[in-house]
N, C-alpha and C. Protein backbone atom coordinates (compact mmCIF):
# COMPACT_ATOMS: atom_id res chain seq x y z
N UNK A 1 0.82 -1.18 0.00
CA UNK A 1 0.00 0.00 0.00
C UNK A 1 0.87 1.25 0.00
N UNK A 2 1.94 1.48 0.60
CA UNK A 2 2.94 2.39 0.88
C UNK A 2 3.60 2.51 -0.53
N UNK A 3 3.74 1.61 -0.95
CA UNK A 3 4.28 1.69 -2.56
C UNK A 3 3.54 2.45 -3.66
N UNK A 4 2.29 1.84 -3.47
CA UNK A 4 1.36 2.91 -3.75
C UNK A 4 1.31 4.41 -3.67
N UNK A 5 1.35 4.73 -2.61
CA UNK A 5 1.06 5.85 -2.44
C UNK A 5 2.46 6.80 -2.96
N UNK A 6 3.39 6.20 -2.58
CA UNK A 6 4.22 6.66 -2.79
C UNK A 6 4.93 6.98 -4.44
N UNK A 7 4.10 6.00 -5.33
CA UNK A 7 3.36 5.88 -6.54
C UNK A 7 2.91 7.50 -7.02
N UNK A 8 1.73 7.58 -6.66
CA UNK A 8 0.67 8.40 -6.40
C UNK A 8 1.58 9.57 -6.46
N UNK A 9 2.52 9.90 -5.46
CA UNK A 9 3.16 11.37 -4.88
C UNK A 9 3.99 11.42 -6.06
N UNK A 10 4.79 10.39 -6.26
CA UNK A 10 6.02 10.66 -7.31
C UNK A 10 5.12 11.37 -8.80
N UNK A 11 3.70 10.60 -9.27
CA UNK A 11 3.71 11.16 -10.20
C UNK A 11 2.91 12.57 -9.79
N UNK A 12 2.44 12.82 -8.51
CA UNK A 12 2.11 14.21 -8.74
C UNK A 12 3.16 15.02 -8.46
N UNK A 13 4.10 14.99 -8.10
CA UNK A 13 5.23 16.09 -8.06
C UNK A 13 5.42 16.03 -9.66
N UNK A 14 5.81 14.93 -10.04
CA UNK A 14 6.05 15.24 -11.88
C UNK A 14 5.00 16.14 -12.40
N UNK A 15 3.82 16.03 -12.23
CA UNK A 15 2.32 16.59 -13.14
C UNK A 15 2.46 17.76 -12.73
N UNK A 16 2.96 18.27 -11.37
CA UNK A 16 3.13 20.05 -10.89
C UNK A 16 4.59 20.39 -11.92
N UNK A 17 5.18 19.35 -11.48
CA UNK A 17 6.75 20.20 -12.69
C UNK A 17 6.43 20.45 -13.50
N UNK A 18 5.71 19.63 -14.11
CA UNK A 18 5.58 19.62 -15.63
C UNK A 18 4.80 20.63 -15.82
N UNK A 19 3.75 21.16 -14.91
CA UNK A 19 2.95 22.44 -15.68
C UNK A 19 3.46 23.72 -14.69
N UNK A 20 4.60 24.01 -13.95
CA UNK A 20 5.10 25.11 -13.57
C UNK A 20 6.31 25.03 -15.19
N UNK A 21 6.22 23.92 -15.30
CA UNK A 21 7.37 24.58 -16.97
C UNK A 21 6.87 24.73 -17.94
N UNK A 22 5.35 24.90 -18.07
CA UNK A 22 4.24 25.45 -18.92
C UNK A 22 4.39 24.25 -20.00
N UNK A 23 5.21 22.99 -20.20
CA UNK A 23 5.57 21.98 -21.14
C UNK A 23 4.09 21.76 -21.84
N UNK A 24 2.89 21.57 -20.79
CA UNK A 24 1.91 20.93 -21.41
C UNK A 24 0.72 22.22 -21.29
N UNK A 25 0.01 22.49 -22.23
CA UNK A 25 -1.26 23.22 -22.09
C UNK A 25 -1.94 23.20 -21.73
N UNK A 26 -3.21 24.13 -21.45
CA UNK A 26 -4.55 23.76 -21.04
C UNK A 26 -4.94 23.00 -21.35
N UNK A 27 -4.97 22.41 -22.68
CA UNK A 27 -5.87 21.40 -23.44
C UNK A 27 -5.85 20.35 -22.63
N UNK A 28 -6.55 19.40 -23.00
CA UNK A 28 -6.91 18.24 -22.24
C UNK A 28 -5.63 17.21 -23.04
N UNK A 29 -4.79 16.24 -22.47
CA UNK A 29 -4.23 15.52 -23.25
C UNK A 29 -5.05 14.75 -24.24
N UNK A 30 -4.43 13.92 -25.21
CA UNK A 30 -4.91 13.02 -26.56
C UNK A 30 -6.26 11.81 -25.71
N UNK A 31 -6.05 11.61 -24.48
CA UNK A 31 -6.82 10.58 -24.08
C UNK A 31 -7.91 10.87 -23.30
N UNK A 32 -8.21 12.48 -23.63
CA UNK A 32 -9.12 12.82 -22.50
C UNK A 32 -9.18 12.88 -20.98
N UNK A 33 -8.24 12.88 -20.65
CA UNK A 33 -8.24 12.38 -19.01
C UNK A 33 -8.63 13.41 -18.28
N UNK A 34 -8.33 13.15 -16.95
CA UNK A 34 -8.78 13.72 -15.66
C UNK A 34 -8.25 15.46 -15.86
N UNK A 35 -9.16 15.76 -15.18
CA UNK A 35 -8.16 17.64 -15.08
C UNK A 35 -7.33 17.67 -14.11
N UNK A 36 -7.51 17.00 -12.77
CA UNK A 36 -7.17 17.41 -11.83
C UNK A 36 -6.42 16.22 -11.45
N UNK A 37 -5.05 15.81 -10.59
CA UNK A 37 -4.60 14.29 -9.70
C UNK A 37 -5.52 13.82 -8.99
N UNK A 38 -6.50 15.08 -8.39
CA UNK A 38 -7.81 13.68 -7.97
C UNK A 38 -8.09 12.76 -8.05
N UNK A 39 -8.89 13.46 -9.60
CA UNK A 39 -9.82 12.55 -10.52
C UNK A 39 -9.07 11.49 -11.11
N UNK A 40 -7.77 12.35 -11.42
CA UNK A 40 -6.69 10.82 -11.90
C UNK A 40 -6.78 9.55 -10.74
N UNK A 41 -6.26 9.93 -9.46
CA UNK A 41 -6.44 8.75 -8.26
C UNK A 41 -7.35 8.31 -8.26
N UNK A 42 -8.52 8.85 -8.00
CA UNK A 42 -9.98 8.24 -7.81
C UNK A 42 -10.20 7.50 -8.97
N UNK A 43 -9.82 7.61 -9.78
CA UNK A 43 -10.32 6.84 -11.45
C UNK A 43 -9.48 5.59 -11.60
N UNK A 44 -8.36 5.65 -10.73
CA UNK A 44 -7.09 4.73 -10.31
C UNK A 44 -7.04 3.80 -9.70
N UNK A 45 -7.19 4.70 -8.38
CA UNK A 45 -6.55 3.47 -7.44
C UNK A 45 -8.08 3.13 -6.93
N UNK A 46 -7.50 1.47 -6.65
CA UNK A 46 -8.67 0.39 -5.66
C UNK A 46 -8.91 1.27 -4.31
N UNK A 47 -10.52 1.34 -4.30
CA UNK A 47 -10.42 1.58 -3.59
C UNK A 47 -11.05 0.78 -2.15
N UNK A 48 -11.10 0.67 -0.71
CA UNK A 48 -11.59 -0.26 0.10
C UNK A 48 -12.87 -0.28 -0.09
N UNK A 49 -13.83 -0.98 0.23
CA UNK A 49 -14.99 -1.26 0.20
C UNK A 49 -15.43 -1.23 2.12
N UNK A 50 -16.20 -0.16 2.15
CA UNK A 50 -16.64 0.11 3.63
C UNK A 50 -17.09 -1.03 4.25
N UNK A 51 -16.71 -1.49 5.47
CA UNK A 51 -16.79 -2.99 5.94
C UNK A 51 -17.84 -2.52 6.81
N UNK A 52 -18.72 -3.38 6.89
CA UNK A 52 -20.33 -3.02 7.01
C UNK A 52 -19.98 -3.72 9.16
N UNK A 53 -20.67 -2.72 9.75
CA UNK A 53 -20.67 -3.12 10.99
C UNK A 53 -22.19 -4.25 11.22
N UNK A 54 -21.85 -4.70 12.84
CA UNK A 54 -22.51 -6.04 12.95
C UNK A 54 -24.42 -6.07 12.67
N UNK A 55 -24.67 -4.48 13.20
CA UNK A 55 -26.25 -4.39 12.99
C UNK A 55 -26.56 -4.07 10.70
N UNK A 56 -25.76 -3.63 10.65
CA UNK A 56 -25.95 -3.74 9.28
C UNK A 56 -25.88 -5.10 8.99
N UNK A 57 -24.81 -5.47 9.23
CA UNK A 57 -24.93 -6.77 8.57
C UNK A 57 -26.03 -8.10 8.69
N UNK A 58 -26.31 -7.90 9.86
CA UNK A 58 -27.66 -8.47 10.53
C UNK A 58 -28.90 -8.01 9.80
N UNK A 59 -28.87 -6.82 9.62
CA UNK A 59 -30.14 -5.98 8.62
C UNK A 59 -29.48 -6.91 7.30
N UNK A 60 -28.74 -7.52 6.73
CA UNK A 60 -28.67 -7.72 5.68
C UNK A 60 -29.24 -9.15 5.52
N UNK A 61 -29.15 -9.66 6.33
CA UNK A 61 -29.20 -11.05 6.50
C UNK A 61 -30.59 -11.34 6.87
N UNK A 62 -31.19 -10.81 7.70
CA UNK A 62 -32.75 -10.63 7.84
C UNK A 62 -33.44 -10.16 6.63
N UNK A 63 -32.99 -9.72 5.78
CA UNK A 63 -33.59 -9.44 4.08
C UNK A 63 -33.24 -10.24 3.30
N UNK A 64 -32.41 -11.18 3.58
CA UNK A 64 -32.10 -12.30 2.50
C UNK A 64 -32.96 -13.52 3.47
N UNK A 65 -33.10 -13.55 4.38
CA UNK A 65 -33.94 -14.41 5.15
C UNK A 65 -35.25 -14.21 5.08
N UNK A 66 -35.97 -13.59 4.69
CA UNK A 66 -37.50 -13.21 4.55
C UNK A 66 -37.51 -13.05 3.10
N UNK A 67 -36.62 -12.77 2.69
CA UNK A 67 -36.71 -12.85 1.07
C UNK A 67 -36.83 -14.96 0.79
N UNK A 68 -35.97 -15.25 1.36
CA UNK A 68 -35.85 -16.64 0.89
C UNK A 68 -37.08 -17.43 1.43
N UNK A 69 -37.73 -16.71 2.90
CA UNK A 69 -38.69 -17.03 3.55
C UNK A 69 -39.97 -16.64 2.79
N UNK A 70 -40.07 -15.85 1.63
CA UNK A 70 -41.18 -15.48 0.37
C UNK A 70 -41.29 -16.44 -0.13
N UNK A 71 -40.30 -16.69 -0.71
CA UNK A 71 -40.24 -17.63 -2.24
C UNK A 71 -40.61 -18.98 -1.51
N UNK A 72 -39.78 -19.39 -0.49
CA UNK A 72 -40.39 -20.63 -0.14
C UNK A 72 -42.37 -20.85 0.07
N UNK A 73 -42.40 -19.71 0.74
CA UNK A 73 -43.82 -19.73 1.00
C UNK A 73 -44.86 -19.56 -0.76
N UNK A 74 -44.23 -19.02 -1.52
CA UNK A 74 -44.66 -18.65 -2.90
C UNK A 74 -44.26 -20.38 -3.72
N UNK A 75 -43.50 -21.19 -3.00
CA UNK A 75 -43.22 -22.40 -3.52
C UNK A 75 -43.97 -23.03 -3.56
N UNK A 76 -44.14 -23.45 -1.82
CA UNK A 76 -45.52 -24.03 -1.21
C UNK A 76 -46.73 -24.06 -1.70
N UNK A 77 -46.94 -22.68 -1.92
CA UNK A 77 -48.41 -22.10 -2.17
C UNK A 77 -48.33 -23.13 -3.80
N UNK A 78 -47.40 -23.09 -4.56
CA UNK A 78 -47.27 -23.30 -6.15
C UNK A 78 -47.64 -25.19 -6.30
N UNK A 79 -46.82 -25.31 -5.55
CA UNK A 79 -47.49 -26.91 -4.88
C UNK A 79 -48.54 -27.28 -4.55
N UNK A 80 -49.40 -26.52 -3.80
CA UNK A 80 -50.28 -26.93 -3.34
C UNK A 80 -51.10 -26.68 -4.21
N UNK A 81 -50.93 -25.60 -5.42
CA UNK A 81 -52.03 -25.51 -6.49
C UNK A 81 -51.91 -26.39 -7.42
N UNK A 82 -50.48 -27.09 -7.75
CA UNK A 82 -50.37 -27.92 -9.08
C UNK A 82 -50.97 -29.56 -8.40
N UNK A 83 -51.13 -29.77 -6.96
CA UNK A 83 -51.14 -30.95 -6.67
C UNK A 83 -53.08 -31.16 -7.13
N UNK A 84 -53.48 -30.36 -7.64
CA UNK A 84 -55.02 -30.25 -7.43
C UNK A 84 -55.07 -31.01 -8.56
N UNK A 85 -54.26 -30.96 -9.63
CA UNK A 85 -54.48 -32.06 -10.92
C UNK A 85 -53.97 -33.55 -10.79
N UNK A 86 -53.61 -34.02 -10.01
CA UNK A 86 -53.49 -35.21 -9.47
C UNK A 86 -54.69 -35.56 -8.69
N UNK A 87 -55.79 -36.29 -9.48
CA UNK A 87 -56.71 -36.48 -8.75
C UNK A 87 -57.26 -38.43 -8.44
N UNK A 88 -55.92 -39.17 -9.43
CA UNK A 88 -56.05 -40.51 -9.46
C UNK A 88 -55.30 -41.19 -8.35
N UNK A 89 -55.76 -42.06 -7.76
CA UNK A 89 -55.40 -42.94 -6.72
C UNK A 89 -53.94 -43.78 -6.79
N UNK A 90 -53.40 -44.28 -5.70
CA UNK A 90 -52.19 -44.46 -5.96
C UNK A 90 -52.61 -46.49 -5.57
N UNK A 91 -51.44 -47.04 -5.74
CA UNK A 91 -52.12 -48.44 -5.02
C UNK A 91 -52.71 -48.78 -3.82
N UNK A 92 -52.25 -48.03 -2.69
CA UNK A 92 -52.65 -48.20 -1.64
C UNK A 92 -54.27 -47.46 -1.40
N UNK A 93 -54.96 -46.96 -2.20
CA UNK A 93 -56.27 -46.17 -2.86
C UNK A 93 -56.21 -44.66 -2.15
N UNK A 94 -55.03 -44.19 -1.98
CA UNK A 94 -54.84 -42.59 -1.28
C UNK A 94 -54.82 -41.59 -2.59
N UNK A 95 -55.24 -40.72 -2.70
CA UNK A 95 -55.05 -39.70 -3.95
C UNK A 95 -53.51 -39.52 -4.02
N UNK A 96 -53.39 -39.44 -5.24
CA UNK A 96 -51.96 -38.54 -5.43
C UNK A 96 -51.95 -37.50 -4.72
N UNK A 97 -52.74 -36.48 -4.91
CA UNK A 97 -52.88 -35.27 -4.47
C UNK A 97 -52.16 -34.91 -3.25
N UNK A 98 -52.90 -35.71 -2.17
CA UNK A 98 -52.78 -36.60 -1.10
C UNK A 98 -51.26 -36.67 -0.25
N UNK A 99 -50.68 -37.47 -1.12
CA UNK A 99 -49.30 -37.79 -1.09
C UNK A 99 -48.60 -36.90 -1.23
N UNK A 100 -48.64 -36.15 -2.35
CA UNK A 100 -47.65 -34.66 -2.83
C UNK A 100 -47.64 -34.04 -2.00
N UNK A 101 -48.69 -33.48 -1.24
CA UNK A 101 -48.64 -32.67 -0.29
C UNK A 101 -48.22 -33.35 1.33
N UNK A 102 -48.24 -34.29 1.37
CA UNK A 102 -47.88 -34.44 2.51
C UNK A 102 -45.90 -34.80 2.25
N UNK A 103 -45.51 -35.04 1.44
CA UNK A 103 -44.42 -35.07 1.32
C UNK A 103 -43.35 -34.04 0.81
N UNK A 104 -44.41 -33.04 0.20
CA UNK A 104 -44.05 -31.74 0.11
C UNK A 104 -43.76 -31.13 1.60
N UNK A 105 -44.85 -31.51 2.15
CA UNK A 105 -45.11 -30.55 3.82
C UNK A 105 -43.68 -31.17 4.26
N UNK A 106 -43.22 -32.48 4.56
CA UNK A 106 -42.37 -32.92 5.21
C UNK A 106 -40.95 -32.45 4.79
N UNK A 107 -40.65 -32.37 3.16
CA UNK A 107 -39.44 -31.69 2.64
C UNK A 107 -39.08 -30.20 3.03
N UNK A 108 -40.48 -29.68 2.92
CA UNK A 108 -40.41 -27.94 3.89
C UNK A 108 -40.24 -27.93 5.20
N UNK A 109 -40.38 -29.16 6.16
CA UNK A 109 -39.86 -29.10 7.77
C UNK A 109 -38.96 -29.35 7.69
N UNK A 110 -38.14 -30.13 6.26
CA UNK A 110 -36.83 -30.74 7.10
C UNK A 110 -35.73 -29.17 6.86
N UNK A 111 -36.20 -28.59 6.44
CA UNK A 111 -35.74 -27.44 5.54
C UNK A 111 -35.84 -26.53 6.26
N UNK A 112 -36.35 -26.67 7.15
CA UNK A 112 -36.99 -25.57 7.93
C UNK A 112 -36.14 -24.30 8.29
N UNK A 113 -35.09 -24.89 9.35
CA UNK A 113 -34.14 -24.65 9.87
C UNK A 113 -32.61 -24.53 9.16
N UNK A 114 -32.88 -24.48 8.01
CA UNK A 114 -31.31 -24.56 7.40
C UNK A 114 -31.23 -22.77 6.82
N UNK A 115 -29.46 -22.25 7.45
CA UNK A 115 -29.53 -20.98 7.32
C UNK A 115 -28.74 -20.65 5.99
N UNK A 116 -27.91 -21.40 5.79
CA UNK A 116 -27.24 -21.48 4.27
C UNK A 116 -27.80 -20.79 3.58
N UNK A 117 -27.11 -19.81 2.85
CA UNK A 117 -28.33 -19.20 1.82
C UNK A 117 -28.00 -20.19 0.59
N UNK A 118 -26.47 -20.55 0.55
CA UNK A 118 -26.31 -21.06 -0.66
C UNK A 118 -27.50 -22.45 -0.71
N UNK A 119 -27.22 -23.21 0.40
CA UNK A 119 -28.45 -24.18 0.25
C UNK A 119 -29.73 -24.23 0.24
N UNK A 120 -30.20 -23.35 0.60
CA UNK A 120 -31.77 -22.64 0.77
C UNK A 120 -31.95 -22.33 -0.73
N UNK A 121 -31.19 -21.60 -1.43
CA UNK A 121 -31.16 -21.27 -2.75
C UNK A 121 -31.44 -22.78 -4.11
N UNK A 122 -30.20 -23.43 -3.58
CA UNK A 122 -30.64 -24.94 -4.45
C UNK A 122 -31.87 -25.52 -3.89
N UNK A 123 -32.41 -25.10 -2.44
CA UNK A 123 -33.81 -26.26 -2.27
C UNK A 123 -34.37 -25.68 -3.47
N UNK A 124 -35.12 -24.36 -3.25
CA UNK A 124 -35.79 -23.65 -4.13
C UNK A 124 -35.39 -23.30 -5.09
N UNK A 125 -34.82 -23.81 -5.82
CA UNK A 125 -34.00 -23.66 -7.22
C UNK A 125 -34.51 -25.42 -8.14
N UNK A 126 -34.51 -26.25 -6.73
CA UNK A 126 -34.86 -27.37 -7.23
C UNK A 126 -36.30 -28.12 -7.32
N UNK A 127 -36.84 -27.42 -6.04
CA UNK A 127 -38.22 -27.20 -5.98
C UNK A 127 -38.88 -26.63 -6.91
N UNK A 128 -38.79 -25.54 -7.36
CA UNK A 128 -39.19 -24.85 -8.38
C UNK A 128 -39.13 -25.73 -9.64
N UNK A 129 -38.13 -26.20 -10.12
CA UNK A 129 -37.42 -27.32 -11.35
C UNK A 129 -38.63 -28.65 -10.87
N UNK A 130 -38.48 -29.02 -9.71
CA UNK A 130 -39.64 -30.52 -9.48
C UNK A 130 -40.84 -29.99 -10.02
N UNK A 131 -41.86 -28.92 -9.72
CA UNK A 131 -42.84 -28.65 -9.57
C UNK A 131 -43.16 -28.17 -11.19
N UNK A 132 -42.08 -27.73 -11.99
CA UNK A 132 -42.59 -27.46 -13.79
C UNK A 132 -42.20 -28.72 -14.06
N UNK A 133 -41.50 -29.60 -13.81
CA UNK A 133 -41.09 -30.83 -14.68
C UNK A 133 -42.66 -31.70 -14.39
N UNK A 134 -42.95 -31.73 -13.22
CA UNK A 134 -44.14 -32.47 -13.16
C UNK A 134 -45.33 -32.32 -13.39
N UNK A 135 -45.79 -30.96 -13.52
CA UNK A 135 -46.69 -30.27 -14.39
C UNK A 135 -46.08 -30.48 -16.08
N UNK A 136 -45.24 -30.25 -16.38
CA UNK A 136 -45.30 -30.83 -17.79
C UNK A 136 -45.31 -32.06 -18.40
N UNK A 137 -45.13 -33.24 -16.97
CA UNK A 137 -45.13 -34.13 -17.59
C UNK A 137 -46.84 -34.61 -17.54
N UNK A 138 -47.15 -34.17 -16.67
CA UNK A 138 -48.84 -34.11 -16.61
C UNK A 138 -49.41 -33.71 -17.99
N UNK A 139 -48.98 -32.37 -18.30
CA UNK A 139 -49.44 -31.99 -19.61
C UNK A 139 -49.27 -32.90 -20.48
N UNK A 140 -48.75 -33.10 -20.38
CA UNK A 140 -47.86 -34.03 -21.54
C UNK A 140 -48.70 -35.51 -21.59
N UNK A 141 -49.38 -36.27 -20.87
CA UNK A 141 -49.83 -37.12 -20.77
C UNK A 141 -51.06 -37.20 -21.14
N UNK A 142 -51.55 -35.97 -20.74
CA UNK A 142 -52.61 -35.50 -21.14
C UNK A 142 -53.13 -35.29 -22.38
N UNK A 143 -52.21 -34.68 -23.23
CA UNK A 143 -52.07 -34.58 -24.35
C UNK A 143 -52.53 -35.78 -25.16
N UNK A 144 -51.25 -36.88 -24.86
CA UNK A 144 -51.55 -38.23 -25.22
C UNK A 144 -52.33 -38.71 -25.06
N UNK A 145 -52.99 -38.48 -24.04
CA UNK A 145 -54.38 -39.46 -23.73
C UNK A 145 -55.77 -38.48 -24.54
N UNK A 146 -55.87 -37.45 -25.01
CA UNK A 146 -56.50 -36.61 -25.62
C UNK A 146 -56.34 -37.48 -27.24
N UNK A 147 -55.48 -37.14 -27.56
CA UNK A 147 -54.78 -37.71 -28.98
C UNK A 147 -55.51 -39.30 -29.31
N UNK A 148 -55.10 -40.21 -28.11
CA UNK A 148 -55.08 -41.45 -27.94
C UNK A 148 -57.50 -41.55 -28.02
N UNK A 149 -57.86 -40.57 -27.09
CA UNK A 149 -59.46 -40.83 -27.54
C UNK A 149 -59.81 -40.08 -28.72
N UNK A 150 -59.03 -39.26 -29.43
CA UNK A 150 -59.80 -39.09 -30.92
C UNK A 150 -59.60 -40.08 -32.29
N UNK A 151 -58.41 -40.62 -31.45
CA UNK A 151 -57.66 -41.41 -33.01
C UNK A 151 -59.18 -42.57 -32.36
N UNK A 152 -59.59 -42.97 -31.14
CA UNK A 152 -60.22 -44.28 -31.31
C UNK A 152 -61.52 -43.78 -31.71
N UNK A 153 -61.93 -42.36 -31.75
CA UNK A 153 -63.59 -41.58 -31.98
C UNK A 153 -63.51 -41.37 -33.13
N UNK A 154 -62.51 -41.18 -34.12
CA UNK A 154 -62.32 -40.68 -35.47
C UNK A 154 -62.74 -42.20 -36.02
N UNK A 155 -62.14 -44.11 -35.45
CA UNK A 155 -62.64 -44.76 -36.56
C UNK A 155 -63.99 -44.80 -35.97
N UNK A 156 -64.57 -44.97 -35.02
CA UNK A 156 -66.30 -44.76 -34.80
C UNK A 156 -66.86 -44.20 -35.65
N UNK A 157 -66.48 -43.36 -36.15
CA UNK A 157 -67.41 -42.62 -37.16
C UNK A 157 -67.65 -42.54 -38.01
């Protein structure tokens, strides 16, 4: 850091020589630059990044925690609406429906408690991914089975 600065000083003593010997003009040099060694430093050098004290940082973390605490609840909610098209029985004669949600409910307790954002992020990253893959594959079946009663209504007729 000292090297730096010391950087910094050497070329502003040069940039004052140089214009107490009138060498360079008003004009702006060929590259547009700074007017002033300020603007040159500031445009320069790295500068620290203000290290956030403990109640900030706590405020930060309580907004990524209620944020992640949304989406999960916006997950849930997304589940519990797609499970409504599962309305056929499984072997044991329980609805699908049924099942999804109760094993949904149980994947959101075990989850409950985990503060990771990075892992909180893949539940609901993957949750989200379970819940369109299985709605499309619904669609999708659907489809077929649509397809599958016209081709047999088309020879009826």
């Amino acid at each position: 850091m000292s090297a730096k600065l010391q950087k910094c000083r050497n070329l502003s003593i040069f940039t004052s020589s140089i214009a107490r010997n009138s060498v360079v003009s008003n004009q702006r040099l060929l590259h547009n630059g700074p007017d002033t060694i300020e603007e040159l430093l500031d445009r320069h050098i790295v500068k620290k990044e203000k290290s956030l004290d403990d109640d900030e940082e706590e405020l930060l973390n309580r907004q990524r925690l209620t944020s992640n605490r949304r989406e999960a609840l916006h997950l849930y909610r997304d589940i519990l609406r797609a499970t409504r098209f599962f309305m056929w029985t499984d072997s044991r004669g329980v609805l699908w429906r049924d099942v999804l949600r109760e094993n949904a409910r149980k994947e959101f307790e075990e989850a409950r408690f985990e503060k990771d954002p990075e892992i909180v992020t893949r539940l609901l990253i993957g949750g989200r991914d379970a819940v369109e893959s299985a709605l499309e594959k619904l669609a999708e079946k659907q489809r077929q089975q649509i397809e599958k009663e016209r081709g047999h209504g088309g020879d009826r007729r």
